[in-house]
N, C-alpha and C. Protein backbone atom coordinates (compact mmCIF):
# COMPACT_ATOMS: atom_id res chain seq x y z
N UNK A 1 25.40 4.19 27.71
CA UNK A 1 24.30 3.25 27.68
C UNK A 1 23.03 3.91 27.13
N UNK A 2 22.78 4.94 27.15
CA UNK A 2 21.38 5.64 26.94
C UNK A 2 21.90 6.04 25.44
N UNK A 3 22.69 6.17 24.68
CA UNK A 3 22.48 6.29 23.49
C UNK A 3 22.49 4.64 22.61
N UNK A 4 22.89 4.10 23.14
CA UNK A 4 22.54 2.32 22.57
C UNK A 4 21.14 2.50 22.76
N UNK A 5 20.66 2.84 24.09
CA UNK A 5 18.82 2.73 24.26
C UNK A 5 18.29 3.57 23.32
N UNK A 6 18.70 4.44 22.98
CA UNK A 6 18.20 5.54 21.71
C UNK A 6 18.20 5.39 20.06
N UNK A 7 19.57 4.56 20.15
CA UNK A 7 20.06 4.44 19.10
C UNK A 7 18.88 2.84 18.66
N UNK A 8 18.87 2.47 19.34
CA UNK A 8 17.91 0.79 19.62
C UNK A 8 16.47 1.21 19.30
N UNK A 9 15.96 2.07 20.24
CA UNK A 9 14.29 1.86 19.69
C UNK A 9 14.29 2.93 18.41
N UNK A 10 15.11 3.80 17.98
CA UNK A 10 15.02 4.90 16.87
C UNK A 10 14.78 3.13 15.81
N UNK A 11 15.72 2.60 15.65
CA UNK A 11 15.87 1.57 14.56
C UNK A 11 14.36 1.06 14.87
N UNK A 12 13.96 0.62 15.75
CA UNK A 12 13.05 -0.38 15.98
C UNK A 12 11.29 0.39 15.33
N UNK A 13 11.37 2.08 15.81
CA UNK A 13 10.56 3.03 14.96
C UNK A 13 10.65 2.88 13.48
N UNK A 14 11.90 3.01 13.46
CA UNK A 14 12.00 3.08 12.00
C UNK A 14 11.26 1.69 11.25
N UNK A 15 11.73 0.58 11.81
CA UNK A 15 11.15 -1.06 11.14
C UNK A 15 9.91 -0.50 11.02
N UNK A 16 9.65 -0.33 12.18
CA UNK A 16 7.47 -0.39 12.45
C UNK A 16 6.78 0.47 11.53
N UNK A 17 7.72 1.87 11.34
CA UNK A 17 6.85 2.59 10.43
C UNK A 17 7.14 1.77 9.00
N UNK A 18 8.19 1.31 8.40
CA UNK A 18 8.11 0.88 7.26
C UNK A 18 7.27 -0.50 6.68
N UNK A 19 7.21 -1.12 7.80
CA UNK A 19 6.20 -2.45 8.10
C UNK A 19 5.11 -1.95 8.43
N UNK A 20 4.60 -1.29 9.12
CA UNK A 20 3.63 -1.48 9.85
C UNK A 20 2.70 -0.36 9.11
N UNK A 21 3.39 0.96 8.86
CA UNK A 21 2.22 2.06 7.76
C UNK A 21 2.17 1.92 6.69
N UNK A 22 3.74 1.17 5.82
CA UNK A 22 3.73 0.73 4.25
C UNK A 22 2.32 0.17 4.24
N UNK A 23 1.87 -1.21 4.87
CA UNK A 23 0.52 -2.25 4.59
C UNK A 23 -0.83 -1.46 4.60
N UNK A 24 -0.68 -0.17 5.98
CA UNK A 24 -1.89 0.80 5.90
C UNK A 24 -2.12 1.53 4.68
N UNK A 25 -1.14 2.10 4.02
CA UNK A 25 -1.57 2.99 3.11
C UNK A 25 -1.51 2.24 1.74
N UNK A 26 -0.63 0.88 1.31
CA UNK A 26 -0.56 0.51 0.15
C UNK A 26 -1.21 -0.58 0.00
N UNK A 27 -1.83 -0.59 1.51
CA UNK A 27 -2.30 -2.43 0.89
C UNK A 27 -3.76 -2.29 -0.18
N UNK A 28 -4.24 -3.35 -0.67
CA UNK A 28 -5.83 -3.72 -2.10
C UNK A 28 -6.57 -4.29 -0.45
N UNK A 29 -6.60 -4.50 0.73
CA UNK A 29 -7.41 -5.21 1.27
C UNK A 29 -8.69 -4.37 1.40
N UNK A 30 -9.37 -4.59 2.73
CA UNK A 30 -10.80 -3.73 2.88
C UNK A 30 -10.80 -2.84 3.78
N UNK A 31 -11.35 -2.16 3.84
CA UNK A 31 -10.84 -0.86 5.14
C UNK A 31 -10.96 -1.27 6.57
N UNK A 32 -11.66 -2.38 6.68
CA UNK A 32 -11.29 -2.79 7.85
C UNK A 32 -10.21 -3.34 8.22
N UNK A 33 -9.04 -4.11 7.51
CA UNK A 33 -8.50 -4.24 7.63
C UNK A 33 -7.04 -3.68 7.41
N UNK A 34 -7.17 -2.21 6.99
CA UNK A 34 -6.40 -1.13 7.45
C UNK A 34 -6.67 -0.40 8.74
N UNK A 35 -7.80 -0.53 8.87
CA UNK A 35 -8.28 -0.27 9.75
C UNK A 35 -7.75 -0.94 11.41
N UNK A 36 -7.69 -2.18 11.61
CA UNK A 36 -7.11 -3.41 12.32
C UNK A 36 -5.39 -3.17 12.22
N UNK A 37 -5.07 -3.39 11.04
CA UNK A 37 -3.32 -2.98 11.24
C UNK A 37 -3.30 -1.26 11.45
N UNK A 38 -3.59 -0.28 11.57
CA UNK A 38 -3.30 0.71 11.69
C UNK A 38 -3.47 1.08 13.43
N UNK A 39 -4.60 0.42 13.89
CA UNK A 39 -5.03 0.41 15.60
C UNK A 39 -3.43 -0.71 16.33
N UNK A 40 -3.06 -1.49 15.67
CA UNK A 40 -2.02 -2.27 15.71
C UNK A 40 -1.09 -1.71 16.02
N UNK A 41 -0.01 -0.86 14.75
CA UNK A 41 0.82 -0.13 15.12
C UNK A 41 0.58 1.37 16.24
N UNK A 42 -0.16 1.58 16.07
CA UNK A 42 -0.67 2.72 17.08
C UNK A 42 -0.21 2.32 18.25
N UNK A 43 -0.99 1.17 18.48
CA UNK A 43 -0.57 0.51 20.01
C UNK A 43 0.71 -0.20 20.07
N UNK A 44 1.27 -0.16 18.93
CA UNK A 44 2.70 -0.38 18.78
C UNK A 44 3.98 0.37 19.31
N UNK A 45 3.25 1.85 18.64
CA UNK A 45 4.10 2.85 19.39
C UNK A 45 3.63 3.66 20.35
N UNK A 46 2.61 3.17 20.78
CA UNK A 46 2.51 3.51 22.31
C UNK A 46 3.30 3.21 23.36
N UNK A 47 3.36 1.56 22.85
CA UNK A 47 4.11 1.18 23.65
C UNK A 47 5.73 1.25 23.72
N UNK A 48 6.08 1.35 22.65
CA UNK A 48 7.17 1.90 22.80
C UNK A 48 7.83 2.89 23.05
N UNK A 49 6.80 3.89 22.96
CA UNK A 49 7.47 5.44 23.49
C UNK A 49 7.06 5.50 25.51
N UNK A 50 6.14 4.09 25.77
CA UNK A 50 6.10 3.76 27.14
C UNK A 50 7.35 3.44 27.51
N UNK A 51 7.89 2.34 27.00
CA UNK A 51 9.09 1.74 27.25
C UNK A 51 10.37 2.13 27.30
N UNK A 52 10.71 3.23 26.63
CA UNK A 52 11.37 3.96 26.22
C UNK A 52 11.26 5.06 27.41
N UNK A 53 10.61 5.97 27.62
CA UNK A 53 10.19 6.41 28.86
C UNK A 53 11.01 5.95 30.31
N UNK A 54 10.55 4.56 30.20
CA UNK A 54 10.95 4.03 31.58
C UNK A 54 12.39 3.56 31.51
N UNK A 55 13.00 2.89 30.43
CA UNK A 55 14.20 2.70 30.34
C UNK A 55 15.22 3.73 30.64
N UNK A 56 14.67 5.05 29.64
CA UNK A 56 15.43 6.21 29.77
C UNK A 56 15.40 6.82 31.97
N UNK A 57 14.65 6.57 32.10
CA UNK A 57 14.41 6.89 33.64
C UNK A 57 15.54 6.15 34.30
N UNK A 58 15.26 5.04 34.34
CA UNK A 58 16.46 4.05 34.88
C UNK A 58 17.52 4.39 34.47
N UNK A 59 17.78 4.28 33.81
CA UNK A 59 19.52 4.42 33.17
C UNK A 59 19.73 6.13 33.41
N UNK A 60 18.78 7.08 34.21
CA UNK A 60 19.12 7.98 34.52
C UNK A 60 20.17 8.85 35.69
């Protein structure tokens, strides 16, 4: 079970960085609004390395 949980949020990292830092570094918008998606994913993978954390605990 804990490598499905591993194997699960690794993929789910992987989406976010390709979605979520591709738009930070390539987007024409205004820096605030790299600015706004970049605080986004941050708190993106905060939370997921929270979640991840606690899952891994349980299933310990």
């Amino acid at each position: 079970m804990k490598w499905i949980i591993i194997t699960l949020f690794s993929i789910l990292v992987v989406l976010i960085m390709f979605f979520g830092l591709g738009p930070v570094l390539l987007a024409d918008g205004s820096e605030q609004e790299r600015i706004i998606t970049l605080a986004i994913v941050l708190l993106l993978f905060v939370a997921i390395s929270i979640s991840i954390k606690i899952l891994l605990k349980k299933f310990k």
